[in-house]
C-alpha atoms as a PDB file:
ATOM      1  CA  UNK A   1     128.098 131.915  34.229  1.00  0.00           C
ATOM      2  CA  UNK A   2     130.452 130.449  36.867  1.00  0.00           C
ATOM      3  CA  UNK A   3     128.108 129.809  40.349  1.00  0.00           C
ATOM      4  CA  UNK A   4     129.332 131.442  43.234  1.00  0.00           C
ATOM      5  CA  UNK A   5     127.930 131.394  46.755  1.00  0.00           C
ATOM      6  CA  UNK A   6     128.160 133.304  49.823  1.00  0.00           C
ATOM      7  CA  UNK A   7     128.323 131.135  53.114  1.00  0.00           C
ATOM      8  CA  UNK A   8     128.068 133.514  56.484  1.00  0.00           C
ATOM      9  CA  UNK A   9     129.236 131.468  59.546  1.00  0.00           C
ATOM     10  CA  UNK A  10     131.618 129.500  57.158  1.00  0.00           C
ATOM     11  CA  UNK A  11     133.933 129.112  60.349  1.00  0.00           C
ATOM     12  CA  UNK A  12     132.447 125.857  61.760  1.00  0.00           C
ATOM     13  CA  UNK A  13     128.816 124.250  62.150  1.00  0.00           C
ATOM     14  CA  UNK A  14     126.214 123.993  59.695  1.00  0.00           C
ATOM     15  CA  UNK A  15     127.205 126.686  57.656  1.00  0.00           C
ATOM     16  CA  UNK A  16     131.065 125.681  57.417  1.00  0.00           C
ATOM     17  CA  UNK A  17     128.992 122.045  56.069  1.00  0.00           C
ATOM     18  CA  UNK A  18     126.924 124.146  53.265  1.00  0.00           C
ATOM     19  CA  UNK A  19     130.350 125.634  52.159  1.00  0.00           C
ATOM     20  CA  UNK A  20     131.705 122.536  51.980  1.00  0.00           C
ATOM     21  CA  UNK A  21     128.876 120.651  50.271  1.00  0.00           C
ATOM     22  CA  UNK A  22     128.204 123.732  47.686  1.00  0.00           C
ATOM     23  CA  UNK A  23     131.689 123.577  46.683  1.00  0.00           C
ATOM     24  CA  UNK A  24     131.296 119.349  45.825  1.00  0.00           C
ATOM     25  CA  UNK A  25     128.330 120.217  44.136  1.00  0.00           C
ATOM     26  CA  UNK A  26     130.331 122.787  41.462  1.00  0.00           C
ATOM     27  CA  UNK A  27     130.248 126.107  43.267  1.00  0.00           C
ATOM     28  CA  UNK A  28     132.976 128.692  43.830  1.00  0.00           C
ATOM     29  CA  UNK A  29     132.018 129.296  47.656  1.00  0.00           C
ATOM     30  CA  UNK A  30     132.794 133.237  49.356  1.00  0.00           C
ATOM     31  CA  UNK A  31     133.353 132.234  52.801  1.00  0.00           C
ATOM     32  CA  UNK A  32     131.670 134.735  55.642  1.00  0.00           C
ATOM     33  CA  UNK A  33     132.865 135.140  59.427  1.00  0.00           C
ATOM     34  CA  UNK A  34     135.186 136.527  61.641  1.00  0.00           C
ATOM     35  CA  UNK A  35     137.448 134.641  61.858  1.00  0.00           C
ATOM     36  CA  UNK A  36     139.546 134.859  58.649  1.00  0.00           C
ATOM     37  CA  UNK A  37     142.535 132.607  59.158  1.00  0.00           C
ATOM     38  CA  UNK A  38     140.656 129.658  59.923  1.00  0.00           C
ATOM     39  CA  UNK A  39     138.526 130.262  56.956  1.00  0.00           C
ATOM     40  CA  UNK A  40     141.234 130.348  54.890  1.00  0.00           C
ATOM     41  CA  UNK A  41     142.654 127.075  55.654  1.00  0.00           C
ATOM     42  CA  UNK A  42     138.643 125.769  55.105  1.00  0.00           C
ATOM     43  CA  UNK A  43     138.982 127.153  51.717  1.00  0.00           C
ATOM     44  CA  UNK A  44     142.263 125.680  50.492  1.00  0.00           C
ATOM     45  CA  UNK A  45     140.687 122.545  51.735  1.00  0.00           C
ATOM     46  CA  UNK A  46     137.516 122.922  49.109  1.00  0.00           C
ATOM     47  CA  UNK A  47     137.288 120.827  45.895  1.00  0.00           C
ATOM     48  CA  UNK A  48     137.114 123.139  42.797  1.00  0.00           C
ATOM     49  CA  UNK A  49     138.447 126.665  42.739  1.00  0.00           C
ATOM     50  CA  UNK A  50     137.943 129.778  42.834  1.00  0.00           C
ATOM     51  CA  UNK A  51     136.743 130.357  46.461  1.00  0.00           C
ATOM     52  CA  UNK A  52     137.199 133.374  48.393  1.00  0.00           C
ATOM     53  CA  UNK A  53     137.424 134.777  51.981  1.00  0.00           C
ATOM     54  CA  UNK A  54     135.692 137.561  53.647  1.00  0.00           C
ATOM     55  CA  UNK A  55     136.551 138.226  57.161  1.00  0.00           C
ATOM     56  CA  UNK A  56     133.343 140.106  58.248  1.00  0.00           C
ATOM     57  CA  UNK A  57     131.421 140.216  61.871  1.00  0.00           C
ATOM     58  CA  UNK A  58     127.573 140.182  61.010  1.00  0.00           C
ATOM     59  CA  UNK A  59     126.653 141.652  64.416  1.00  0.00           C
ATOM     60  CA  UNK A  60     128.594 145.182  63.339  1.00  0.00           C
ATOM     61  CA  UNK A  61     127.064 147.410  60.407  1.00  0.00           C
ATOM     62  CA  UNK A  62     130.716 147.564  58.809  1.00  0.00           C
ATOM     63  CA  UNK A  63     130.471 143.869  58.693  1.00  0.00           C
ATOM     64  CA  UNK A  64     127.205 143.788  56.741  1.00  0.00           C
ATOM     65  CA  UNK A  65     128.292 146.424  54.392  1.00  0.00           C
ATOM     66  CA  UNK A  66     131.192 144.457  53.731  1.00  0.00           C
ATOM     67  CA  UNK A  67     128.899 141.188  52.488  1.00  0.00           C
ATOM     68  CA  UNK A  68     126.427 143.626  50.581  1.00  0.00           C
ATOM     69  CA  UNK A  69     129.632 145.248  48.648  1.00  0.00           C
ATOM     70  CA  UNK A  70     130.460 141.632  47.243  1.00  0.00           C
ATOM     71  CA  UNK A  71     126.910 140.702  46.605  1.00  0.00           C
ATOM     72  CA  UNK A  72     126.665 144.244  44.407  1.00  0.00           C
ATOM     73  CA  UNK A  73     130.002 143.774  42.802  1.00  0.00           C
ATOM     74  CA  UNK A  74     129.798 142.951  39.019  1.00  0.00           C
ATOM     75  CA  UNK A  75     132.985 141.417  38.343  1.00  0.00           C
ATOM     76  CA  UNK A  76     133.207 137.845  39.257  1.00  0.00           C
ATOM     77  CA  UNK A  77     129.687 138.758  40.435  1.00  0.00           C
ATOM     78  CA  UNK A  78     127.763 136.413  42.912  1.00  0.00           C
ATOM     79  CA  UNK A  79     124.956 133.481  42.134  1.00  0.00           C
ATOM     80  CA  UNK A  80     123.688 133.118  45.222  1.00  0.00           C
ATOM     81  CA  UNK A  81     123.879 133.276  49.000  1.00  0.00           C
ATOM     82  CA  UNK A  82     123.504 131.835  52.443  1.00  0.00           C
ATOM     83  CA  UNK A  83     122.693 133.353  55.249  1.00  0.00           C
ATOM     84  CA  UNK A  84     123.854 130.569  57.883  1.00  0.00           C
ATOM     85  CA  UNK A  85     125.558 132.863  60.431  1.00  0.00           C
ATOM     86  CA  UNK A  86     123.592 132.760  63.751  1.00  0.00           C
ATOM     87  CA  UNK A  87     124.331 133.462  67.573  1.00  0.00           C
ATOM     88  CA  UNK A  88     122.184 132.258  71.071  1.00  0.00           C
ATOM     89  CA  UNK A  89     122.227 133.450  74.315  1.00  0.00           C
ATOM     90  CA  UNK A  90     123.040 131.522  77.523  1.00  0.00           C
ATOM     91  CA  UNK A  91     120.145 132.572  79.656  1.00  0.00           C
ATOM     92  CA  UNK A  92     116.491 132.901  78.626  1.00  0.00           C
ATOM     93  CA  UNK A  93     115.065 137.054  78.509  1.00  0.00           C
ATOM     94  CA  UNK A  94     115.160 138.543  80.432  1.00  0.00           C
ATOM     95  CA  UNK A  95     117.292 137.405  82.663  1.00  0.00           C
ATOM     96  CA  UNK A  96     121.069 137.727  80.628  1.00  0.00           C
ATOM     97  CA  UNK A  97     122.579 140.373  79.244  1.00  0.00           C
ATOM     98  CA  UNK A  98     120.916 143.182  77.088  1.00  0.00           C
ATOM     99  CA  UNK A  99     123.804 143.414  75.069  1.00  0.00           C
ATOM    100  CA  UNK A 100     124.234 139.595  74.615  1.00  0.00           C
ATOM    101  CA  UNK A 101     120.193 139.875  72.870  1.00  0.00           C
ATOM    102  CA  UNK A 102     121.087 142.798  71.016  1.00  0.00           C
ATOM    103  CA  UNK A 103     124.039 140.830  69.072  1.00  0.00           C
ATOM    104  CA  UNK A 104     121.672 137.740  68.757  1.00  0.00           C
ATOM    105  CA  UNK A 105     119.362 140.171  67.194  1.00  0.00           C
ATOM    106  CA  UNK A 106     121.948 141.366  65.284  1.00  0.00           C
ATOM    107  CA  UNK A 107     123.024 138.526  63.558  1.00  0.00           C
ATOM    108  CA  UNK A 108     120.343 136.807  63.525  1.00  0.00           C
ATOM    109  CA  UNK A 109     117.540 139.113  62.499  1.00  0.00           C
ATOM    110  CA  UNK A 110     118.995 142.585  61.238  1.00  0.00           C
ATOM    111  CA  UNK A 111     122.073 140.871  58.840  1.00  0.00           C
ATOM    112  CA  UNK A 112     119.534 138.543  57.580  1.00  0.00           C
ATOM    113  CA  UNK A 113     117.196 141.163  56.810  1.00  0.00           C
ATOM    114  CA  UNK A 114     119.616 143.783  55.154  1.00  0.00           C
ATOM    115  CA  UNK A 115     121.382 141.044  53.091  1.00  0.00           C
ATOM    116  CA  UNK A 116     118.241 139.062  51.720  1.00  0.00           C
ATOM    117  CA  UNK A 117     116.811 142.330  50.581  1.00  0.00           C
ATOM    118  CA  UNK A 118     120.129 143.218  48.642  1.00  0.00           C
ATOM    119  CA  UNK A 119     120.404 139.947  47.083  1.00  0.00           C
ATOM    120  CA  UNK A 120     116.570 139.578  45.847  1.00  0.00           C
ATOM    121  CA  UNK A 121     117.356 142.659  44.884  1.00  0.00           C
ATOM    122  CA  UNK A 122     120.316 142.292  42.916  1.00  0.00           C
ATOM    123  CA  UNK A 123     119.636 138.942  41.562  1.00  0.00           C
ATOM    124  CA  UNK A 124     116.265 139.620  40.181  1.00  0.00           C
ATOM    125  CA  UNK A 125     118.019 142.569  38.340  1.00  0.00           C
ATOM    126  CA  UNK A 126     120.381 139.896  36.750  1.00  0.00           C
ATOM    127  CA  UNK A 127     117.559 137.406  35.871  1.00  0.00           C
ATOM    128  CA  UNK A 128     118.541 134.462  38.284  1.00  0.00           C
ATOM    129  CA  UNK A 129     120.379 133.383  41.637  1.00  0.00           C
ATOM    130  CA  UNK A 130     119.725 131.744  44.753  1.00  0.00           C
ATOM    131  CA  UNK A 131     118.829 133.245  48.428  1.00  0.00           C
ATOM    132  CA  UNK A 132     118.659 130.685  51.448  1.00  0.00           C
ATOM    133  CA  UNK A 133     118.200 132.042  55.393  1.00  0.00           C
ATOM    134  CA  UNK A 134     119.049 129.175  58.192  1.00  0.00           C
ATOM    135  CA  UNK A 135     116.280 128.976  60.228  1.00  0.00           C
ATOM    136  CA  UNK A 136     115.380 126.520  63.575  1.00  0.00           C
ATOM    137  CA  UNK A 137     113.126 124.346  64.412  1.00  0.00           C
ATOM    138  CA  UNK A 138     112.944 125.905  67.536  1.00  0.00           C
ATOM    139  CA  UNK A 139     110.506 128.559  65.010  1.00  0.00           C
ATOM    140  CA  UNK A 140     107.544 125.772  66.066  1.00  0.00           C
ATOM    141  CA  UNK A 141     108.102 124.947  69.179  1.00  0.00           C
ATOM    142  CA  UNK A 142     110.326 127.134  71.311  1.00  0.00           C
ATOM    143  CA  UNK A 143     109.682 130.533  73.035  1.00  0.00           C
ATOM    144  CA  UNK A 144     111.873 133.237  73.769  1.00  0.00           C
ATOM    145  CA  UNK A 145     113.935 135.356  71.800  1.00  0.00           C
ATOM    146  CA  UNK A 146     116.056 133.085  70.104  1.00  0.00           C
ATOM    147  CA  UNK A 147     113.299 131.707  69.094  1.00  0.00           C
ATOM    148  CA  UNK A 148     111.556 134.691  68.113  1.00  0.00           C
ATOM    149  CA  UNK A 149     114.592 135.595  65.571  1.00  0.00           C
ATOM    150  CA  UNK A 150     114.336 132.238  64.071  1.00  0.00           C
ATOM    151  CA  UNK A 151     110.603 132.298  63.666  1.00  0.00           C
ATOM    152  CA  UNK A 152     111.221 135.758  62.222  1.00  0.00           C
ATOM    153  CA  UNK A 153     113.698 134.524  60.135  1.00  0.00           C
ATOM    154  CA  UNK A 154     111.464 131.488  58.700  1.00  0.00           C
ATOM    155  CA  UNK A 155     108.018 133.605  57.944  1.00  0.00           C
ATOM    156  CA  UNK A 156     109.972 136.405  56.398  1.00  0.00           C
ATOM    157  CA  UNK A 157     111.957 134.038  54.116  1.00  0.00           C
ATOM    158  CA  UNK A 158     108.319 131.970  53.409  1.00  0.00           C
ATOM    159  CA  UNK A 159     107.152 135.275  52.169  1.00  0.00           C
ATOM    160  CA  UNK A 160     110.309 136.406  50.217  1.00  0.00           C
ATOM    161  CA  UNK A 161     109.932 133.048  48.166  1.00  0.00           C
ATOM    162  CA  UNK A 162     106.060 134.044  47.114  1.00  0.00           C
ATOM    163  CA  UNK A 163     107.665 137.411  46.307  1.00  0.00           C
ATOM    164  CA  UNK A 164     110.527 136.357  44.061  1.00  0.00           C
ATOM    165  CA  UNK A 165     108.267 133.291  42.468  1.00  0.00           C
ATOM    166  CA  UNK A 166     108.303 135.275  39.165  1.00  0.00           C
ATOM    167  CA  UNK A 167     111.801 136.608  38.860  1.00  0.00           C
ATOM    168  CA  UNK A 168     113.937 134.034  38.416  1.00  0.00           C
ATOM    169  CA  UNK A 169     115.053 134.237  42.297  1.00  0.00           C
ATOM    170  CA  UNK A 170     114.949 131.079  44.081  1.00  0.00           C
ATOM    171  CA  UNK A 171     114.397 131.457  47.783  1.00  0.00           C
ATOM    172  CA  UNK A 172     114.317 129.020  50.740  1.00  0.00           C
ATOM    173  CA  UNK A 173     114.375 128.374  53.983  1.00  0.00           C
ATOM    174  CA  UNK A 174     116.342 125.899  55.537  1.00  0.00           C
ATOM    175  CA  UNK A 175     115.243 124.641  59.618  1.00  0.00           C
ATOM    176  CA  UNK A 176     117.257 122.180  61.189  1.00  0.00           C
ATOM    177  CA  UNK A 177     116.781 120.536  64.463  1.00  0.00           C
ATOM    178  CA  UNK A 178     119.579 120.156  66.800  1.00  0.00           C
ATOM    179  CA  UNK A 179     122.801 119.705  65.422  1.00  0.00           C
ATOM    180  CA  UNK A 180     126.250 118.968  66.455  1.00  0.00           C
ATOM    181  CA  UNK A 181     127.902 122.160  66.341  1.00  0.00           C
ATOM    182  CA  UNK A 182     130.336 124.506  68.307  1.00  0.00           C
ATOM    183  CA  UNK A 183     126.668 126.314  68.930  1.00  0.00           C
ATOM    184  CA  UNK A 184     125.478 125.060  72.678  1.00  0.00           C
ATOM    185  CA  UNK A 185     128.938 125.276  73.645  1.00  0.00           C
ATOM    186  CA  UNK A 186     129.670 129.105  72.369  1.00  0.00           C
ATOM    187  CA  UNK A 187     126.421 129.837  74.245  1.00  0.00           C
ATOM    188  CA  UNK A 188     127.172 127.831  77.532  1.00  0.00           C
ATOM    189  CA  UNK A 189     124.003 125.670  77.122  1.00  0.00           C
ATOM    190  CA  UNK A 190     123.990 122.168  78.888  1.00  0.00           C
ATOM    191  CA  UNK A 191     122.583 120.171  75.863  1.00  0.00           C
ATOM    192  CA  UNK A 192     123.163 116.860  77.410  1.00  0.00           C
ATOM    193  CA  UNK A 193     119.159 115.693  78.165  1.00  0.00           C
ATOM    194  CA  UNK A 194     118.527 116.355  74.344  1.00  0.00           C
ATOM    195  CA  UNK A 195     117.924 112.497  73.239  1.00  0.00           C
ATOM    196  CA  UNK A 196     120.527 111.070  71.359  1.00  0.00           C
ATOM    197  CA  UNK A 197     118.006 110.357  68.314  1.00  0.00           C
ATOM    198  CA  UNK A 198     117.467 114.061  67.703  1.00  0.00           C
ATOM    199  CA  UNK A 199     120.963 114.488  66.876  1.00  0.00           C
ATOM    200  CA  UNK A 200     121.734 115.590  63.189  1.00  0.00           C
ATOM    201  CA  UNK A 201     125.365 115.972  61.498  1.00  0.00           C
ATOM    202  CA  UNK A 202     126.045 119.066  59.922  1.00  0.00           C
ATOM    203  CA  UNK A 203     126.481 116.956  56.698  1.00  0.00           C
ATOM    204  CA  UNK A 204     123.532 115.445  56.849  1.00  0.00           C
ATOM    205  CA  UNK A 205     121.890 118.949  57.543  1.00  0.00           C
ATOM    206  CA  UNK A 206     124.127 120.558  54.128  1.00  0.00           C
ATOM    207  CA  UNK A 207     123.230 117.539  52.364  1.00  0.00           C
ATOM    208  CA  UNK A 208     119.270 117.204  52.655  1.00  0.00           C
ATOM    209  CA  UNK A 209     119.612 121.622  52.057  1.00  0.00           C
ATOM    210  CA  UNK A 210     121.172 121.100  48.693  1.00  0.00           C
ATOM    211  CA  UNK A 211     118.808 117.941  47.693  1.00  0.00           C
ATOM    212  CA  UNK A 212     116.109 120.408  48.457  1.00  0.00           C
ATOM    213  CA  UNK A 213     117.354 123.302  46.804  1.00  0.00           C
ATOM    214  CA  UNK A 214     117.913 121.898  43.501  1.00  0.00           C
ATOM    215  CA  UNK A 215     114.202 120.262  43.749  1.00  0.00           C
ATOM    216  CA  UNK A 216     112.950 123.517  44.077  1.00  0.00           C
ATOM    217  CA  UNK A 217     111.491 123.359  47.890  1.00  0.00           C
ATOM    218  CA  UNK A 218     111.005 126.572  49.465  1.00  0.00           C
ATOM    219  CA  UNK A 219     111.559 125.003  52.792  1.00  0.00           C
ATOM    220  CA  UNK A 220     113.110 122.452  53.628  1.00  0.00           C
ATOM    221  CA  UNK A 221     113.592 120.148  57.448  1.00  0.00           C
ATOM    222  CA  UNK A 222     116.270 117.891  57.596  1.00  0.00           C
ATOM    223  CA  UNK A 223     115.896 114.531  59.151  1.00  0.00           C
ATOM    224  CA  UNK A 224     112.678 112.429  59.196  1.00  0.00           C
ATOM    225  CA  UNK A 225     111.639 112.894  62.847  1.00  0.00           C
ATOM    226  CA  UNK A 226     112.044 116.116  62.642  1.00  0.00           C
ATOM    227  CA  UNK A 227     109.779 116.645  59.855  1.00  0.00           C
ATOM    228  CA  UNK A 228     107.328 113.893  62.109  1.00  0.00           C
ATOM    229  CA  UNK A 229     107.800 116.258  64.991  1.00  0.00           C
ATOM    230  CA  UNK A 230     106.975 119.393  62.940  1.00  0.00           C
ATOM    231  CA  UNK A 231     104.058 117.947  61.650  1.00  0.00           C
ATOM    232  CA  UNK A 232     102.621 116.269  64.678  1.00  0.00           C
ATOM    233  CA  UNK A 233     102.846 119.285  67.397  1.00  0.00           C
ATOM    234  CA  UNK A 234     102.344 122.366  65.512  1.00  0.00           C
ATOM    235  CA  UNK A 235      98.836 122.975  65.665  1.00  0.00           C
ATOM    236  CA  UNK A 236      99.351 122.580  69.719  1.00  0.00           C
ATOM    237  CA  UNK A 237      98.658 125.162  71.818  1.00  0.00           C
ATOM    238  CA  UNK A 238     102.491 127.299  72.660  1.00  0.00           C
ATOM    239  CA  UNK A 239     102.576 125.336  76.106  1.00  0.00           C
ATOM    240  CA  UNK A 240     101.866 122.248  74.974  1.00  0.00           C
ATOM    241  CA  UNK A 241     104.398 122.075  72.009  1.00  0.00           C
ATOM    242  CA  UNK A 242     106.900 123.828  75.593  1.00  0.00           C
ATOM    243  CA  UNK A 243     106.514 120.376  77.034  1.00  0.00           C
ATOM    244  CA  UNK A 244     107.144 118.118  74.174  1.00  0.00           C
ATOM    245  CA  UNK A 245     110.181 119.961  73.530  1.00  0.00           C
ATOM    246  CA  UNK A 246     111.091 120.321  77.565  1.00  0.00           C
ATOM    247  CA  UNK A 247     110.584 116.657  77.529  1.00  0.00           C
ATOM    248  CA  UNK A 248     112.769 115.411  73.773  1.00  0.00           C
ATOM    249  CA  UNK A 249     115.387 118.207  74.763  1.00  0.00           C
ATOM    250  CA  UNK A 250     115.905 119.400  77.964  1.00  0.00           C
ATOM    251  CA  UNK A 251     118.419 122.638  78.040  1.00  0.00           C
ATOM    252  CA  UNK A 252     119.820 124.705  80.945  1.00  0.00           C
ATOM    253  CA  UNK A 253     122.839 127.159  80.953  1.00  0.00           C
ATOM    254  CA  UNK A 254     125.976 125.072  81.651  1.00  0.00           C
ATOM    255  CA  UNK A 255     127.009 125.164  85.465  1.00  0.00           C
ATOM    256  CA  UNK A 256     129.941 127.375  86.113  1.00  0.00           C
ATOM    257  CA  UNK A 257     133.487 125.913  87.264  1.00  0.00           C
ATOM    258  CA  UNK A 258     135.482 127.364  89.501  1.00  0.00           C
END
């Protein structure tokens, strides 16, 4: 059967670099976002072929429905998918805008939660396939409620994978550090006292996710400090793992220009 992936936030960033690495690995790649011109100029640009594009906003129910439909579809059906799509807010709860947190939660919890069910559900009905949900590292060591929806995302994908263990379904979760994306900027967060060290590329990031992946990891943390980091301030207490992180990466909204 021909692989064939689903990529949300295919546009740009980390997930645009899964899409891109899937399809050099051999898959046929379904690229998810809103913006459906640009990612159909990403897709003519994939080696291998048949790719797809699906112009579909994961904060709005029609959007979701629209992903589920192709992951239910039998023709041409689906192998696997990626839940990359994911959306911050510029100031910390609860001081921004409650609409602004009900989009992050959105995207970043409710799509997330409504697709990974219909795919485990789907794919364990067909024997095999492949579920991975983007994550953060900000799940260890951040508060607030971005953090809280990537937290949310990583413990509910930790216990999908002991779910689907004996169906054929493999599940992980993937938690990058920072990354150089469109994603501080979109949210009009000042990222410049993040050291340069903690940088990833969203290569590097696709890269070490599809290493993992075909080892079999359930998890996987790109980049060697950031597994060091993981490791070394977890089992602080919440304000003490706040002030290695306030200290490594520093982040404030941007300052307005007038």
């Amino acid at each position: 059967m021909e692989r064939r992936l689903i990529v949300t936030g295919a546009s740009s960033g980390i997930g645009r670099a899964l899409a891109e690495e899937g399809a050099r690995r051999g898959w046929s790649i379904v690229l998810v976002g809103r913006r459906e011109s640009l990612l159909t100029t990403i897709a003519a640009g994939l080696p291998g072929a048949g790719h797809e594009v699906l112009g579909a906003d994961l904060s709005t129910s029609e959007g979701v429905a629209a992903v589920v439909a192709r992951l239910r579809t039998e023709g041409s059906p689906c192998t696997g998918i990626v839940n990359a799509a994911g959306v911050g807010t510029t100031h910390p709860f609860p001081w921004g805008s409650a609409d602004d947190e009900r989009r992050m939660l959105d995207v970043n919890v409710r799509a997330v939660l409504e697709l990974s069910q219909v795919a485990a559900t789907v794919f364990r009905a067909r024997g095999a396939g492949l579920i991975v949900n983007v994550s953060s590292t900000a799940a260890y060591w951040s508060s607030g409620t971005y953090a809280g929806t990537k937290a949310w995302v990583l413990a509910v994908t930790q216990g999908l994978a002991v779910q689907c263990r004996q169906t054929g379904v493999r599940v992980m979760a993937l938690v990058p550090g920072f990354t150089r994306t469109e994603f501080h900027g979109r949210s009009s967060t000042d990222a410049s006292g993040v050291h340069p060290w903690l940088w990833l590329t969203p290569q590097q990031v696709a890269s070490e996710a599809f290493m993992s992946i075909e080892a079999g990891h359930e998890v996987c943390i790109p980049g060697w400090r950031y597994r060091f980091l993981v490791g070394a301030v977890r089992h602080l207490p919440p304000a003490g793992r706040s002030r290695v992180l306030r200290w490594l990466a520093p982040l404030s909204p941007q300052a307005s220009v007038n």
